[in-house]
PDB file of N, CA and C in Angstrom:
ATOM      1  N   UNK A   1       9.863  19.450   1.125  1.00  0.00           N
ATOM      2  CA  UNK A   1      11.176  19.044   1.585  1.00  0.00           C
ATOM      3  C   UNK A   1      12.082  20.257   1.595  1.00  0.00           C
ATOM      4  N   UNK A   2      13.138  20.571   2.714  1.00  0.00           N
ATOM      5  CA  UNK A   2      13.371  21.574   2.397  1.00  0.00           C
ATOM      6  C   UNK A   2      15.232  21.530   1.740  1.00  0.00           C
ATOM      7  N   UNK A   3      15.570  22.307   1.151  1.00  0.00           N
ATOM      8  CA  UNK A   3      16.735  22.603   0.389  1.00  0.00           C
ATOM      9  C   UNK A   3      17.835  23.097   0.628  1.00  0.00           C
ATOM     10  N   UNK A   4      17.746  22.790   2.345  1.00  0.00           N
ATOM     11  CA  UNK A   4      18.636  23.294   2.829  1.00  0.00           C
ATOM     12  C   UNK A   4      19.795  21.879   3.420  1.00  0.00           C
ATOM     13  N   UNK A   5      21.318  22.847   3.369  1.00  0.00           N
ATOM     14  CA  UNK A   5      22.299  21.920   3.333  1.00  0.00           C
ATOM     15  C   UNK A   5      22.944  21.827   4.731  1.00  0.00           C
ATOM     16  N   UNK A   6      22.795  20.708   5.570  1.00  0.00           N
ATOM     17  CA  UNK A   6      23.025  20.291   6.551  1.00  0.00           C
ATOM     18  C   UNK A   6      24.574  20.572   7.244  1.00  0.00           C
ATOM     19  N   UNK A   7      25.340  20.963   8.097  1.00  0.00           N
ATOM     20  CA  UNK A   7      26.720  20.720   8.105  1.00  0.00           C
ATOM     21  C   UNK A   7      27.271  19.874   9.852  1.00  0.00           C
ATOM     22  N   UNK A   8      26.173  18.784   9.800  1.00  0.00           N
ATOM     23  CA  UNK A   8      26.969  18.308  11.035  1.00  0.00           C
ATOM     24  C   UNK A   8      27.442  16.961  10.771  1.00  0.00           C
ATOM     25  N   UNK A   9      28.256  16.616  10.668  1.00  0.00           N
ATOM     26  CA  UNK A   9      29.536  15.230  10.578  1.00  0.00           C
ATOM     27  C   UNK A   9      29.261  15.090   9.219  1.00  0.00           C
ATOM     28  N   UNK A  10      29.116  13.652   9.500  1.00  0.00           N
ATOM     29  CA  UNK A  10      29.074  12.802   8.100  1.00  0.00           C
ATOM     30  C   UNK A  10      27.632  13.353   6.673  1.00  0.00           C
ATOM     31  N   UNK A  11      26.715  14.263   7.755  1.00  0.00           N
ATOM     32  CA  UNK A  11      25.901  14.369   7.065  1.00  0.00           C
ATOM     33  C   UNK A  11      25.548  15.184   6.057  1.00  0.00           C
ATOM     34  N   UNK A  12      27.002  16.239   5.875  1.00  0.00           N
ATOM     35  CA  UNK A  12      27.206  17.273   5.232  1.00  0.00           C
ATOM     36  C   UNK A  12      26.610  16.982   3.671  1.00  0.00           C
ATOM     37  N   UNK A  13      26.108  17.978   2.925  1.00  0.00           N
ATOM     38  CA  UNK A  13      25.501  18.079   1.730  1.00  0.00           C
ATOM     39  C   UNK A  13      24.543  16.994   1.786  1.00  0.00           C
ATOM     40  N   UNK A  14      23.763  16.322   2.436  1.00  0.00           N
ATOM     41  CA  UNK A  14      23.005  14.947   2.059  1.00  0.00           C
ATOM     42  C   UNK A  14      21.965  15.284   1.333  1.00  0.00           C
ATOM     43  N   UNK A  15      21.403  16.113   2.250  1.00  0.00           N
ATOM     44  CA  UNK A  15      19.818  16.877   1.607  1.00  0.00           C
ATOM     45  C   UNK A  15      19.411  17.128   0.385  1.00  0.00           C
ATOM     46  N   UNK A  16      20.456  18.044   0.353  1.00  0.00           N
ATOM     47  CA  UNK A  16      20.250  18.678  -1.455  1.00  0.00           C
ATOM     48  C   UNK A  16      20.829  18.001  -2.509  1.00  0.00           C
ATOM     49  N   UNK A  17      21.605  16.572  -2.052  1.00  0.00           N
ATOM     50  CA  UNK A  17      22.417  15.714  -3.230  1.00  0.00           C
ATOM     51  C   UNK A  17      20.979  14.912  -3.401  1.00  0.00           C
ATOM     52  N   UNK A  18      20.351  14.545  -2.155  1.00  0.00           N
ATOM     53  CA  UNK A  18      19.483  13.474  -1.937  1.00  0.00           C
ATOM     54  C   UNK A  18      18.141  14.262  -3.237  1.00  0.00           C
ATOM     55  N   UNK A  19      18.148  15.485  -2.706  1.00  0.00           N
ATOM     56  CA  UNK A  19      16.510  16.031  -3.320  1.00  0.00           C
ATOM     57  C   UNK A  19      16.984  16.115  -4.744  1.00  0.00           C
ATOM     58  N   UNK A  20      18.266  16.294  -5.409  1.00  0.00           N
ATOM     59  CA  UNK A  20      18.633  16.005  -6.518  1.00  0.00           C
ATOM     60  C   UNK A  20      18.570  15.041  -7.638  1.00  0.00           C
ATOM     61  N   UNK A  21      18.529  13.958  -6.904  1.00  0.00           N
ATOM     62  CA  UNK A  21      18.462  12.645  -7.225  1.00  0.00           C
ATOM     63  C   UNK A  21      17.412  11.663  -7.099  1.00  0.00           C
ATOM     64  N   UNK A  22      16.572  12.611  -7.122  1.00  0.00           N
ATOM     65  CA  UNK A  22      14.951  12.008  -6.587  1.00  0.00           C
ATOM     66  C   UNK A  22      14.368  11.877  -8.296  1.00  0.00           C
ATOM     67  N   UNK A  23      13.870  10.727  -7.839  1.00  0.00           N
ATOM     68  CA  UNK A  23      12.996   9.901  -9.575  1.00  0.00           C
ATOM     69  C   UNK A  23      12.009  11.185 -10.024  1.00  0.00           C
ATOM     70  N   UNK A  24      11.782  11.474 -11.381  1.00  0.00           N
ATOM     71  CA  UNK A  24      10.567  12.212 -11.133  1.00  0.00           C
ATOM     72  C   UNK A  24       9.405  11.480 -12.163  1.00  0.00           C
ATOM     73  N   UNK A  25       8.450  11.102 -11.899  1.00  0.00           N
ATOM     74  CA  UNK A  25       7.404  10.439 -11.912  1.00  0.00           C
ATOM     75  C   UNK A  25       6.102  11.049 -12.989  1.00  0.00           C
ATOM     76  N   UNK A  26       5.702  10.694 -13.746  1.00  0.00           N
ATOM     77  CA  UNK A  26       4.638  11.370 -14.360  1.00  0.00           C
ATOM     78  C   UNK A  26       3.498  10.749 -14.026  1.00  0.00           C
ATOM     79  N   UNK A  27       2.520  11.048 -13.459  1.00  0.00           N
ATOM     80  CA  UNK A  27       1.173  10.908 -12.557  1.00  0.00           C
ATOM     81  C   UNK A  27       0.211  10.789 -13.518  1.00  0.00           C
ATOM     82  N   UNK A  28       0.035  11.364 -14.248  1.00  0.00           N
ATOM     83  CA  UNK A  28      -0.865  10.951 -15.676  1.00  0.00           C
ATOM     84  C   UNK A  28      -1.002   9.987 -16.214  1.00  0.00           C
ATOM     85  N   UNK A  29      -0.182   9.032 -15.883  1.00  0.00           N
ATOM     86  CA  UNK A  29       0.139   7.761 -17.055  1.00  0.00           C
ATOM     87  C   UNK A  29      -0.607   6.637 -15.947  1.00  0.00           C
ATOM     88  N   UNK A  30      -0.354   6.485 -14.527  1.00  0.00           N
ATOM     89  CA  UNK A  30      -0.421   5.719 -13.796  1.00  0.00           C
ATOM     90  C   UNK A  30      -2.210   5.149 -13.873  1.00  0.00           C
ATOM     91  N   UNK A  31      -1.622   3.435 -13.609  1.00  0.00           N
ATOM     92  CA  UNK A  31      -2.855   2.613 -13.627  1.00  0.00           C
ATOM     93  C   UNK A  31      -2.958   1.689 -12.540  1.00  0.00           C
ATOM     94  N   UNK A  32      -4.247   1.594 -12.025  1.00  0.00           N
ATOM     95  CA  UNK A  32      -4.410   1.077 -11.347  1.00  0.00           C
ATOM     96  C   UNK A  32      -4.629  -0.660 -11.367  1.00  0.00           C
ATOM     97  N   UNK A  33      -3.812  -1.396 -10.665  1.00  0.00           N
ATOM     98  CA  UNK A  33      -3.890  -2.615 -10.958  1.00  0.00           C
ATOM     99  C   UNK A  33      -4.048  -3.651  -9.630  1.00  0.00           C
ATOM    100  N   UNK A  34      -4.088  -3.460  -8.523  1.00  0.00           N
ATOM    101  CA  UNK A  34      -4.407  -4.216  -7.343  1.00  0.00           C
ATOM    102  C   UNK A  34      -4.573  -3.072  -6.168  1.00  0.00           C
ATOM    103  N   UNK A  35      -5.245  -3.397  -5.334  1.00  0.00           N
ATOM    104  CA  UNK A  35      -5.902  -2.916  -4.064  1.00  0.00           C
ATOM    105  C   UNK A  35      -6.258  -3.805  -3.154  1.00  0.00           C
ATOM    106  N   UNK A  36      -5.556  -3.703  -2.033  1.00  0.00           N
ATOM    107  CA  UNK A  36      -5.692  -4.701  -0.607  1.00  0.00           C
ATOM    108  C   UNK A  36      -6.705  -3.727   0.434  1.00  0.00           C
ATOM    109  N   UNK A  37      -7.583  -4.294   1.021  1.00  0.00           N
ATOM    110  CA  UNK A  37      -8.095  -3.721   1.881  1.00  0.00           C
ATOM    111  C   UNK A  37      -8.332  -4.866   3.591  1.00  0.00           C
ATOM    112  N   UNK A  38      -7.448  -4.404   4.498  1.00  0.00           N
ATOM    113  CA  UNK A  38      -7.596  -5.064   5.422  1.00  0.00           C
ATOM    114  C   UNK A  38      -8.069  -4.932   6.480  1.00  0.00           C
ATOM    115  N   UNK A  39      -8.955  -5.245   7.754  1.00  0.00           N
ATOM    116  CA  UNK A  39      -9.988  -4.742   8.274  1.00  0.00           C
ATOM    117  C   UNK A  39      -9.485  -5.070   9.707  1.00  0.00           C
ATOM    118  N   UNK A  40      -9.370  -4.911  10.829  1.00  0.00           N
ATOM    119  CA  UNK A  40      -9.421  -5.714  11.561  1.00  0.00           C
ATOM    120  C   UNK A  40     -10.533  -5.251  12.642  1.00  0.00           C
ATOM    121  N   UNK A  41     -11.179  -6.455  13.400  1.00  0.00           N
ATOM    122  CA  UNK A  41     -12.196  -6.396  14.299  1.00  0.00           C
ATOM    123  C   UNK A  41     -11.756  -7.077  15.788  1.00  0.00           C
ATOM    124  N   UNK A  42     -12.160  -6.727  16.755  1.00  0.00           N
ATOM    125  CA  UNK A  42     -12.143  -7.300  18.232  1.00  0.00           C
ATOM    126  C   UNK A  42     -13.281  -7.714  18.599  1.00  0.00           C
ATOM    127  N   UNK A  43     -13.390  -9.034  18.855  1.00  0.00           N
ATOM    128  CA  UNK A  43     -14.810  -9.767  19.143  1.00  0.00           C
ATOM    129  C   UNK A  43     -14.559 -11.060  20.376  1.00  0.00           C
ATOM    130  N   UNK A  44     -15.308 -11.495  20.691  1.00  0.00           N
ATOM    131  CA  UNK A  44     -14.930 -12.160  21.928  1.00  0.00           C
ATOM    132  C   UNK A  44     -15.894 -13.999  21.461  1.00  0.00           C
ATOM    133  N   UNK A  45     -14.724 -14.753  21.839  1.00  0.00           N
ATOM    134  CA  UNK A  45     -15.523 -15.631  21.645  1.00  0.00           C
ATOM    135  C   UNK A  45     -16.745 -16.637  22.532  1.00  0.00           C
ATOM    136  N   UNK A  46     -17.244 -17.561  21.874  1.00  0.00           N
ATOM    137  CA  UNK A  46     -18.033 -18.017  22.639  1.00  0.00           C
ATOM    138  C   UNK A  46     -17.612 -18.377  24.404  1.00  0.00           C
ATOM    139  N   UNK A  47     -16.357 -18.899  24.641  1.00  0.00           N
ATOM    140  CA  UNK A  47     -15.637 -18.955  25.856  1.00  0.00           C
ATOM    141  C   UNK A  47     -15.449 -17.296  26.539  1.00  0.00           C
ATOM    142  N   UNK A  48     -15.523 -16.374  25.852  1.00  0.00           N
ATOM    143  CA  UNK A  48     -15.231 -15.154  26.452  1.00  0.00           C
ATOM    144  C   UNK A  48     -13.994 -15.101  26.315  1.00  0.00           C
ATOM    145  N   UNK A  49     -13.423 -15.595  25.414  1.00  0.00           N
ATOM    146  CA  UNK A  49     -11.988 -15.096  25.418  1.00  0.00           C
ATOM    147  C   UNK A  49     -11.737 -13.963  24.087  1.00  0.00           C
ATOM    148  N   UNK A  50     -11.161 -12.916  23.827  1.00  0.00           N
ATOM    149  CA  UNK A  50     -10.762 -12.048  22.696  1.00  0.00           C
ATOM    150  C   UNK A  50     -10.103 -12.713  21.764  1.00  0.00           C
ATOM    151  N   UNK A  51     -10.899 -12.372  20.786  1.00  0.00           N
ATOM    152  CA  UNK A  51     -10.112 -12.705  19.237  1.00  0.00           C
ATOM    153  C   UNK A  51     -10.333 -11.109  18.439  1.00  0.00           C
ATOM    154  N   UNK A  52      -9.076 -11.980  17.743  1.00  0.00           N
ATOM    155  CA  UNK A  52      -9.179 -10.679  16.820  1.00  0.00           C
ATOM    156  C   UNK A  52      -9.124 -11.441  14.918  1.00  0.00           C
ATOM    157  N   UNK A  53     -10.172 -10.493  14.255  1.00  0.00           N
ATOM    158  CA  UNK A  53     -11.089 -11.494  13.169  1.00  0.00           C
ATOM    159  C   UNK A  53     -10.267 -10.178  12.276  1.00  0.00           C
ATOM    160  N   UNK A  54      -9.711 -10.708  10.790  1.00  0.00           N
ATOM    161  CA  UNK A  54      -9.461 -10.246  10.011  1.00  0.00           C
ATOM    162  C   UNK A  54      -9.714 -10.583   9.010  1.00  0.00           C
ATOM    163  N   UNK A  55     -10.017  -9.357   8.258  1.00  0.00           N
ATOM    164  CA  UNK A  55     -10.910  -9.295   6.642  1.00  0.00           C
ATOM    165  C   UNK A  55     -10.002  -8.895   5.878  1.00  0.00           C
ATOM    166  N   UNK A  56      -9.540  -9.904   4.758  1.00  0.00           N
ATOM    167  CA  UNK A  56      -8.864  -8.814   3.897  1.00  0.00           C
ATOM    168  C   UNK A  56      -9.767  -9.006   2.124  1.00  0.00           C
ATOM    169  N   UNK A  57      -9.986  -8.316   2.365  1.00  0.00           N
ATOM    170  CA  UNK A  57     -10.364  -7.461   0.670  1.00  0.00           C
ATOM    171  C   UNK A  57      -9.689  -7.470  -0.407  1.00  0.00           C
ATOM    172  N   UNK A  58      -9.136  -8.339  -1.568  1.00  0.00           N
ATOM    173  CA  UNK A  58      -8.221  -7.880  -2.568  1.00  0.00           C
ATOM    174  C   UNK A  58      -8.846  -7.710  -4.220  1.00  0.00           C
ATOM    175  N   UNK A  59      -8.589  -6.454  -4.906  1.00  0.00           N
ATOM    176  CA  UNK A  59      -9.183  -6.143  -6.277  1.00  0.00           C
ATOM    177  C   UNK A  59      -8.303  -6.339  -7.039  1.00  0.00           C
ATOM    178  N   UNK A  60      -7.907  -6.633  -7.944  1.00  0.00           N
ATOM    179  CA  UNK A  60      -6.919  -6.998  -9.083  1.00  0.00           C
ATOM    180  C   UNK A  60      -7.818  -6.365 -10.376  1.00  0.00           C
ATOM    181  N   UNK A  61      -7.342  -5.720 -11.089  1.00  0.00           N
ATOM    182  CA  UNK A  61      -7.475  -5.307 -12.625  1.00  0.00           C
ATOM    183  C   UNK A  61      -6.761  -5.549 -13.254  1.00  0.00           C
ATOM    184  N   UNK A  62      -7.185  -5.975 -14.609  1.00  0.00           N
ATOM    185  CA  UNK A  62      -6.349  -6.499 -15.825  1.00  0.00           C
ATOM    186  C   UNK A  62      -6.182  -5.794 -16.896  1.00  0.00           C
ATOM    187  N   UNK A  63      -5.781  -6.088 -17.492  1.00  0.00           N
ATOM    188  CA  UNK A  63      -5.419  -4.712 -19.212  1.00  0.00           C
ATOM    189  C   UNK A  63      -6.558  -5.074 -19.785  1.00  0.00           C
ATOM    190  N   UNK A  64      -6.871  -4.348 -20.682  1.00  0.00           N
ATOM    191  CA  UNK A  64      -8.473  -4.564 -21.302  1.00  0.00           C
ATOM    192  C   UNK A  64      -8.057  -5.434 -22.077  1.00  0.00           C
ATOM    193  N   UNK A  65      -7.033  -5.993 -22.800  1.00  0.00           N
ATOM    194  CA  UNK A  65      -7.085  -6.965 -24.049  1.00  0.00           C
ATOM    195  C   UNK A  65      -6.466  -8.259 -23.306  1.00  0.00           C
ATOM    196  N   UNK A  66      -6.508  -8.524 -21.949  1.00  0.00           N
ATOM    197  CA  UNK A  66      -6.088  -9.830 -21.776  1.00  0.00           C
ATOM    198  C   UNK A  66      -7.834 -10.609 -21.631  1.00  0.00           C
ATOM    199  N   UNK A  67      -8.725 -10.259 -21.725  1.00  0.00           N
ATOM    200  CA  UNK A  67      -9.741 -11.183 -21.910  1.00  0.00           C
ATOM    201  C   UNK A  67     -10.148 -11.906 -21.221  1.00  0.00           C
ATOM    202  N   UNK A  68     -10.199 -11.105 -20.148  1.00  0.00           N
ATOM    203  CA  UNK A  68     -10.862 -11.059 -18.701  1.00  0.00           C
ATOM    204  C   UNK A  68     -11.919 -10.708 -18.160  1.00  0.00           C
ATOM    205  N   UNK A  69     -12.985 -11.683 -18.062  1.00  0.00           N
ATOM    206  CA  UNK A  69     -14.313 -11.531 -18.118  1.00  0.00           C
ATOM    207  C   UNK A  69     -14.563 -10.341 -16.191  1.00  0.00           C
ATOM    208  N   UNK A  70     -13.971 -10.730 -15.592  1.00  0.00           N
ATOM    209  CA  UNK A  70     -14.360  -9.889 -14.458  1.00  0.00           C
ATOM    210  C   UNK A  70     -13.176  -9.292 -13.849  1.00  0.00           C
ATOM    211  N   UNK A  71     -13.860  -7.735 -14.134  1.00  0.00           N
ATOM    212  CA  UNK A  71     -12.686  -6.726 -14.305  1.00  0.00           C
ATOM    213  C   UNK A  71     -12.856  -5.428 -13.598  1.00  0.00           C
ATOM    214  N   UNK A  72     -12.574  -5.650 -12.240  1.00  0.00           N
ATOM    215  CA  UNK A  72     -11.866  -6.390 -11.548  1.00  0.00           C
ATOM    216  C   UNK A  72     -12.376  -7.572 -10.815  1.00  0.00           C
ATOM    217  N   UNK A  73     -11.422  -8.632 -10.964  1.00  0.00           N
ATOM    218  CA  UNK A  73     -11.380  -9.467  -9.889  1.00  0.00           C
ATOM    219  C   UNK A  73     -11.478  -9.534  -8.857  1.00  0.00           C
ATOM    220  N   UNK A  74     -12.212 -10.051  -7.536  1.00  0.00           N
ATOM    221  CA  UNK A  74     -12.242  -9.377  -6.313  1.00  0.00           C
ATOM    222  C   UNK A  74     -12.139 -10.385  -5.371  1.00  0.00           C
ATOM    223  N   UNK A  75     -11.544 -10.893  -4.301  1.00  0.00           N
ATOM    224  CA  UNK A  75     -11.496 -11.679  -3.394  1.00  0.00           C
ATOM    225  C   UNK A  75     -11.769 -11.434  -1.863  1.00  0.00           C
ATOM    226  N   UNK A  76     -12.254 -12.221  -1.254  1.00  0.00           N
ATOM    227  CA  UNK A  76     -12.179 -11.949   0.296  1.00  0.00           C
ATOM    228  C   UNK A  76     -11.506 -13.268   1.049  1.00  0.00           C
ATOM    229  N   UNK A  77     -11.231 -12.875   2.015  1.00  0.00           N
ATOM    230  CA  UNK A  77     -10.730 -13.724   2.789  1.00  0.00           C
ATOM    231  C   UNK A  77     -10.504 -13.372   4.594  1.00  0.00           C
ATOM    232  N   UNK A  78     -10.898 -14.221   4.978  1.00  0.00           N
ATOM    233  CA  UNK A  78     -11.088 -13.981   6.169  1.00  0.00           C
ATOM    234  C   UNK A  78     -10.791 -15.275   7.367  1.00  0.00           C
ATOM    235  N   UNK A  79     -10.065 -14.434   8.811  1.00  0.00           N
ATOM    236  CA  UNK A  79      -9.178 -14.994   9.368  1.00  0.00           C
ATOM    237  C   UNK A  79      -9.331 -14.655  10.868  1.00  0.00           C
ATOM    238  N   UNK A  80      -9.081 -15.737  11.771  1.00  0.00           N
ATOM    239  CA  UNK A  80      -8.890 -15.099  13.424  1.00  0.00           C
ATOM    240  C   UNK A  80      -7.573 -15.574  13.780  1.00  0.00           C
ATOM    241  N   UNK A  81      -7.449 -14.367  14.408  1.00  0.00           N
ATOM    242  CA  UNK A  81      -5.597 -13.985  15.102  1.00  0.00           C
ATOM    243  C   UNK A  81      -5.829 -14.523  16.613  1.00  0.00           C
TER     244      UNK A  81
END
């Protein structure tokens, strides 16, 4: 991002107040707890008409002491548009 300070209208100083004020995050700590995976396909149906078939994929993880036999949880589900 760069650190430089803007000077046209309203937008004066935004940049560098903005990059100032940005969260800062510690990346080490982070856990993973759900994952969507959604697919989509183009297939034609028996009439010959286009559909479109969607897969979605979802993983859920739990904390190790909630006592959760399948870890992760995993679902599918599937759909035509």
């Amino acid at each position: 991002m760069s650190h430089e300070t803007y000077t046209f209208g309203q937008y004066t100083g935004l940049v560098q107040d903005d990059y100032n004020k940005q969260m800062k995050f510690d990346f080490g700590e982070k856990r993973l707890i759900k994952e969507t995976v959604i697919k989509h396909y183009e297939e034609t149906d028996s009439e010959g008409k286009r559909r479109i078939h969607k897969e979605t994929t979802e993983k859920k993880w739990f904390s190790e002491g909630s006592g959760s036999r399948h870890n992760p949880a995993i679902s599918h589900h599937s759909e035509y548009l």
